[in-house]
PDB file of N, CA and C in Angstrom:
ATOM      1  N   UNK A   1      41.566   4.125 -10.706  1.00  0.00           N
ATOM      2  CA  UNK A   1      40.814   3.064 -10.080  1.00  0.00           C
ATOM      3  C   UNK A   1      40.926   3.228  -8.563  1.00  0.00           C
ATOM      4  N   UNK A   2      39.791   3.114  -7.658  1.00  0.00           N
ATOM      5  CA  UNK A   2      39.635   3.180  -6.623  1.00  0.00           C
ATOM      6  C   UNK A   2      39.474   1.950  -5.624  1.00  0.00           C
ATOM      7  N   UNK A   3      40.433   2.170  -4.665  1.00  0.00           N
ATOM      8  CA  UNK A   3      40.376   0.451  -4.272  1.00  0.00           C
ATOM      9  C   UNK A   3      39.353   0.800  -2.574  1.00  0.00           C
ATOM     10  N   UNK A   4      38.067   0.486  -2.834  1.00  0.00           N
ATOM     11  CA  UNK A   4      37.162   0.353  -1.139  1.00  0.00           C
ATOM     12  C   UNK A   4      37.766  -0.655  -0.547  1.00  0.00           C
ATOM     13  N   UNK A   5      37.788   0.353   1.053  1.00  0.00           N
ATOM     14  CA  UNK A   5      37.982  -0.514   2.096  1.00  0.00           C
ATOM     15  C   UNK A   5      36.449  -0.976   3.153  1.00  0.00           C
ATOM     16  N   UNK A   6      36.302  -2.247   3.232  1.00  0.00           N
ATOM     17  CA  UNK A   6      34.478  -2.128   3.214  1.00  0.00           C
ATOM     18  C   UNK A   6      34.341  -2.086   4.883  1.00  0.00           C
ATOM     19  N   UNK A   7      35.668  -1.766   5.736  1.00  0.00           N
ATOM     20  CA  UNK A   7      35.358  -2.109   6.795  1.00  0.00           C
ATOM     21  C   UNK A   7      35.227  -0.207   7.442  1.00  0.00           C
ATOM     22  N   UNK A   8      35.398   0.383   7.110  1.00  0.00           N
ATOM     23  CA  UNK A   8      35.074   1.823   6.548  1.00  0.00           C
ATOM     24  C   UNK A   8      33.725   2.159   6.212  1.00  0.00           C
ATOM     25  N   UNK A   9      32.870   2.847   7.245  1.00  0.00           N
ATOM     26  CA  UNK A   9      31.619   3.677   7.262  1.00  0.00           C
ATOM     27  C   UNK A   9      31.864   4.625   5.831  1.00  0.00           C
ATOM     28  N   UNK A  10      30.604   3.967   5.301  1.00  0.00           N
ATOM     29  CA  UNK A  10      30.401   5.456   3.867  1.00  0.00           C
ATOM     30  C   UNK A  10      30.316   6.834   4.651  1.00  0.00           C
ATOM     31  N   UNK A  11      30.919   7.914   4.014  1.00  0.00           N
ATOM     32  CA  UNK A  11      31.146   9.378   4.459  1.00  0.00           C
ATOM     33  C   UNK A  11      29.397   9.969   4.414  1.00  0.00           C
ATOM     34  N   UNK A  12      28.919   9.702   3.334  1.00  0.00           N
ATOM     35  CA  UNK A  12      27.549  10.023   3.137  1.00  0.00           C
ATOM     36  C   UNK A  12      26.359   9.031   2.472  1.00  0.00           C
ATOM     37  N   UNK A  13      25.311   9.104   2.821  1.00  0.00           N
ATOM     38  CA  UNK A  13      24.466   8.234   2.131  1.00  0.00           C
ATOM     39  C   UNK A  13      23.764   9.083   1.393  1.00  0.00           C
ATOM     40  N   UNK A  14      24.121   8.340   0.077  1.00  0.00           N
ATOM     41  CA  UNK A  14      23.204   9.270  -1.226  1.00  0.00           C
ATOM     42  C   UNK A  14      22.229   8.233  -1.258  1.00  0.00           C
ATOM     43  N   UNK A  15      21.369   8.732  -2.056  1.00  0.00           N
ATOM     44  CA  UNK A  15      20.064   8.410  -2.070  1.00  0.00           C
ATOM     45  C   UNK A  15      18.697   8.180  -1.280  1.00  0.00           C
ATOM     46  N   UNK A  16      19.202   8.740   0.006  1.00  0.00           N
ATOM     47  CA  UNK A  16      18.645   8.299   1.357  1.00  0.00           C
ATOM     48  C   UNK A  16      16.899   8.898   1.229  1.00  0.00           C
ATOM     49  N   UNK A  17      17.292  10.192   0.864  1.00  0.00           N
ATOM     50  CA  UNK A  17      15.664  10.751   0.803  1.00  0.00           C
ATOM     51  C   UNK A  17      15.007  10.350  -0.647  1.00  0.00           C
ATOM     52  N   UNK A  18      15.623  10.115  -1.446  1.00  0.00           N
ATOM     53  CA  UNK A  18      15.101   9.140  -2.389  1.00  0.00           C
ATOM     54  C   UNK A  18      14.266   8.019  -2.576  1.00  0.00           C
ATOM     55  N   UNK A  19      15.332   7.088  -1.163  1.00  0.00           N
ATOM     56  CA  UNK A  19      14.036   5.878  -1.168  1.00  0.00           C
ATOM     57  C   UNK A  19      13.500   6.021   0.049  1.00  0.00           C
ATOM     58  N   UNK A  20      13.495   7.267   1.025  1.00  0.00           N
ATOM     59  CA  UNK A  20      12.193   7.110   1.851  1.00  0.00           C
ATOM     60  C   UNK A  20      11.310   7.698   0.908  1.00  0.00           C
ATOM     61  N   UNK A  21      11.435   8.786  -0.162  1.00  0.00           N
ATOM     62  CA  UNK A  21      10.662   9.246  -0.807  1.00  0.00           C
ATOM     63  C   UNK A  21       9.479   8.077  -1.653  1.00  0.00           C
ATOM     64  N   UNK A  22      10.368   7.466  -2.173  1.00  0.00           N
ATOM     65  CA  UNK A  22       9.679   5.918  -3.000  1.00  0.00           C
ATOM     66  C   UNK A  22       8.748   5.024  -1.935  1.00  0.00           C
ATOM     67  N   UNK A  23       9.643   4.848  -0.842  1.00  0.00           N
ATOM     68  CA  UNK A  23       8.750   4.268  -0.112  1.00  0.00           C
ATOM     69  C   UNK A  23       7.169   4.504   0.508  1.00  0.00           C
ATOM     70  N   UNK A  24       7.385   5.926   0.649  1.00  0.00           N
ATOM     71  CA  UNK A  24       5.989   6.581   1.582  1.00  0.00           C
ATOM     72  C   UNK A  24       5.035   6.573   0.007  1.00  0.00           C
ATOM     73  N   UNK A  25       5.579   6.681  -1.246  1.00  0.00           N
ATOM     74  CA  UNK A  25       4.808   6.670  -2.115  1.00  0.00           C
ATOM     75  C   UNK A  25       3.816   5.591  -2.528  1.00  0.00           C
ATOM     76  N   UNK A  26       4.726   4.365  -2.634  1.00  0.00           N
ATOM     77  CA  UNK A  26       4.295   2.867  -2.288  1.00  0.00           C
ATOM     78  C   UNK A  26       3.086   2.574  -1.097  1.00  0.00           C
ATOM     79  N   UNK A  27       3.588   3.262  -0.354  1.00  0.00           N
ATOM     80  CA  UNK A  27       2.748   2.757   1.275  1.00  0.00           C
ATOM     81  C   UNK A  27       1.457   3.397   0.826  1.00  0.00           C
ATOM     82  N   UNK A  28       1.415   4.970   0.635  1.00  0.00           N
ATOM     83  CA  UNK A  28       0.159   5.466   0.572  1.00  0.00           C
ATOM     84  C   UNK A  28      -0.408   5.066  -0.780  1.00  0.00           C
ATOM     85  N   UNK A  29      -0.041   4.620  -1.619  1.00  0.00           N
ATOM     86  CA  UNK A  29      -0.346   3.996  -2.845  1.00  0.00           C
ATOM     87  C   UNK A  29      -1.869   2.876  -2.037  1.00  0.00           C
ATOM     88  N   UNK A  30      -0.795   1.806  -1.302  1.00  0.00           N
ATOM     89  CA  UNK A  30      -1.548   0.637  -0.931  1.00  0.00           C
ATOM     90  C   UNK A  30      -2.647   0.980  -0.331  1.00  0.00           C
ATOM     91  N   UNK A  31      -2.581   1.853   0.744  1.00  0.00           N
ATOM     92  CA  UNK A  31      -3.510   2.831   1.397  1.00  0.00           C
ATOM     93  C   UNK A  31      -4.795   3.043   0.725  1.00  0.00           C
ATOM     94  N   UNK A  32      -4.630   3.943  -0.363  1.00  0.00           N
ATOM     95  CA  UNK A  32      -5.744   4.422  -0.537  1.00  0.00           C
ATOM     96  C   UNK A  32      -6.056   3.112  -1.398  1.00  0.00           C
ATOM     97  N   UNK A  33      -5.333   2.542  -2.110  1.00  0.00           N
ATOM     98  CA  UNK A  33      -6.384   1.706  -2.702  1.00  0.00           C
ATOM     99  C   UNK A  33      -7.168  -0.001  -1.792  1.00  0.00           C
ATOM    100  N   UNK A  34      -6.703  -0.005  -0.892  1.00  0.00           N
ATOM    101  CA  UNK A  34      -7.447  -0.910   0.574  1.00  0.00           C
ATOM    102  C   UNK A  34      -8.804   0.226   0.818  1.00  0.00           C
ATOM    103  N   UNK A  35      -7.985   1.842   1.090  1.00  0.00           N
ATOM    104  CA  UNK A  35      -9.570   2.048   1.168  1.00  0.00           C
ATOM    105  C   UNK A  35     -10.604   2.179   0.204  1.00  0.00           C
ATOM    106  N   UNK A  36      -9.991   2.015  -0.966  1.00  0.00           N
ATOM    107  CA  UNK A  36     -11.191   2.340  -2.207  1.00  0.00           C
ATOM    108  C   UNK A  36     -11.867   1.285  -2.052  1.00  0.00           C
ATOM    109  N   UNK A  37     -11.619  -0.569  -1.609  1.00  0.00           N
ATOM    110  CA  UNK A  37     -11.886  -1.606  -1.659  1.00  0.00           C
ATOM    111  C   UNK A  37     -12.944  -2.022  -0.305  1.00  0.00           C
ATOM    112  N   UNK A  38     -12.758  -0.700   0.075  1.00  0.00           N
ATOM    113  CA  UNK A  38     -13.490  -1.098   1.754  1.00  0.00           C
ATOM    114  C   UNK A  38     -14.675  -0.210   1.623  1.00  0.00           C
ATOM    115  N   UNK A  39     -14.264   1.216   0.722  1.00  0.00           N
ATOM    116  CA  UNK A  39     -15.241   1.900   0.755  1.00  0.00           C
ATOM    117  C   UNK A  39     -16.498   1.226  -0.723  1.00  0.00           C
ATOM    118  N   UNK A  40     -15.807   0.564  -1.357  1.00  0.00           N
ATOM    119  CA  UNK A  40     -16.958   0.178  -2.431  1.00  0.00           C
ATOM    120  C   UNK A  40     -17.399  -0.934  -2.012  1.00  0.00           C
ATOM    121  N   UNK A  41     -16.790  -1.637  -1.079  1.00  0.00           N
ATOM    122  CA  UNK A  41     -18.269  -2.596  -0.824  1.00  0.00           C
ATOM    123  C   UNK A  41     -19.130  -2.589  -0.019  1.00  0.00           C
ATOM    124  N   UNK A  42     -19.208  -1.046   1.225  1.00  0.00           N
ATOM    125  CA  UNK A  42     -20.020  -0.843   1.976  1.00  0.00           C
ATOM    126  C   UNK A  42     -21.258  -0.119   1.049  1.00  0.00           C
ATOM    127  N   UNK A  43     -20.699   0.534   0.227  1.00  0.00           N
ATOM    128  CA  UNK A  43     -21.195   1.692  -0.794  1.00  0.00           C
ATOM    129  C   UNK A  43     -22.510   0.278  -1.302  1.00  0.00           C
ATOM    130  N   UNK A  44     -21.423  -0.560  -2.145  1.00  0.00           N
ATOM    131  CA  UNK A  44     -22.505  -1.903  -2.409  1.00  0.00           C
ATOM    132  C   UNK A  44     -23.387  -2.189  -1.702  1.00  0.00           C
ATOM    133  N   UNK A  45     -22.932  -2.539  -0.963  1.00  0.00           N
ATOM    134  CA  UNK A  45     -23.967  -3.369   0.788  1.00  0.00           C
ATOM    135  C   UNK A  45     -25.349  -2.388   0.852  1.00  0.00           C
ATOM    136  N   UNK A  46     -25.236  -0.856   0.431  1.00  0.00           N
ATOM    137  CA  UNK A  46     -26.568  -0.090   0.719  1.00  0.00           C
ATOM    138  C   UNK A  46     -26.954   0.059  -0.726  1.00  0.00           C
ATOM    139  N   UNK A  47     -26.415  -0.393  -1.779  1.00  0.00           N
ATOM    140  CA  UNK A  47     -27.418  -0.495  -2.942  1.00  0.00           C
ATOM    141  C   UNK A  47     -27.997  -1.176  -3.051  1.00  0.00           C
ATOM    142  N   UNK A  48     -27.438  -2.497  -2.604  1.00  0.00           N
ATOM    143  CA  UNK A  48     -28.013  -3.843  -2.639  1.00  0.00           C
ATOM    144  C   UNK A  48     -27.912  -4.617  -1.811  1.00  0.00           C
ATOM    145  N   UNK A  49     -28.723  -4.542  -0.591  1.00  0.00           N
ATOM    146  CA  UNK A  49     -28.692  -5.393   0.672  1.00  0.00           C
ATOM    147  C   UNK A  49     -29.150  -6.838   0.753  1.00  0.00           C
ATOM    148  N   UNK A  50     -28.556  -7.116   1.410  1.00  0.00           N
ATOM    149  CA  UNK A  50     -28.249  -8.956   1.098  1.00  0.00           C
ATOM    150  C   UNK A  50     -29.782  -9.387   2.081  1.00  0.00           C
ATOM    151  N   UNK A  51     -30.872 -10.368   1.432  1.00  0.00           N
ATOM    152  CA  UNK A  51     -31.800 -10.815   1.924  1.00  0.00           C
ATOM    153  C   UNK A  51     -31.452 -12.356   2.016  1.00  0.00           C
ATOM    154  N   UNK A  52     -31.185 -12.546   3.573  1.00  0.00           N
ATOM    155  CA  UNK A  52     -31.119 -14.106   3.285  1.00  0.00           C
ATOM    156  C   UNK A  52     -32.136 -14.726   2.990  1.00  0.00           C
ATOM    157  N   UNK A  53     -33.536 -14.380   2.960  1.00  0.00           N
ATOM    158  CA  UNK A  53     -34.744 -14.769   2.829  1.00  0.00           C
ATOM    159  C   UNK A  53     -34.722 -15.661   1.666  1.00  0.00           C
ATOM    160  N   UNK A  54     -33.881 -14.485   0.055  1.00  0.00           N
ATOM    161  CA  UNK A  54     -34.022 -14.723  -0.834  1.00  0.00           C
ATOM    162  C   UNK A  54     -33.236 -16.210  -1.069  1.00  0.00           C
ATOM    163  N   UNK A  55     -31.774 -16.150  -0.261  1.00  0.00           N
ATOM    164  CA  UNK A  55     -31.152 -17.679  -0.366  1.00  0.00           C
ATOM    165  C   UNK A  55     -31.518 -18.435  -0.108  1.00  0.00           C
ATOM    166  N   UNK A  56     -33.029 -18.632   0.933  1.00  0.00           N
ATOM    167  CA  UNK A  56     -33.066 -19.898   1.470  1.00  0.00           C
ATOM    168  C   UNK A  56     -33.936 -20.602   0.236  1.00  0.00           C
ATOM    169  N   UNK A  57     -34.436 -19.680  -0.541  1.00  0.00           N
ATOM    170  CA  UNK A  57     -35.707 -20.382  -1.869  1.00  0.00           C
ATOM    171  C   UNK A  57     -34.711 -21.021  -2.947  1.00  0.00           C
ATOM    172  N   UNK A  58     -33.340 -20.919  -3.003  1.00  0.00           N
ATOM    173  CA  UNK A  58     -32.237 -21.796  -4.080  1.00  0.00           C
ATOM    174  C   UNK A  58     -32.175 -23.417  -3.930  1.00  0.00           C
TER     175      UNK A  58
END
């Protein structure tokens, strides 16, 4: 049994490139899918362009 002293710097940090690894995965995750969300509704906007003409006859 090992007794830590917590006022004692860890010698090494394991896992370190691990969770920057996880992280940048996450980030660009969010990334592309903000741009999938930006790029499909401009994509929309030129299939089907908004006539306010048509709202004012409701």
């Amino acid at each position: 049994m090992t007794i830590s002293n917590e006022s004692v710097a860890p010698e090494k940090m394991e896992g370190k490139f691990q969770a920057k690894l996880i992280c940048f995965i996450l980030g660009a995750g969010s990334l592309i899918a903000l741009n999938n969300l930006w790029t499909m509704g401009d994509y929309y906007y030129q299939v089907f362009p908004v006539r306010i003409s048509s709202f004012q006859k409701l």
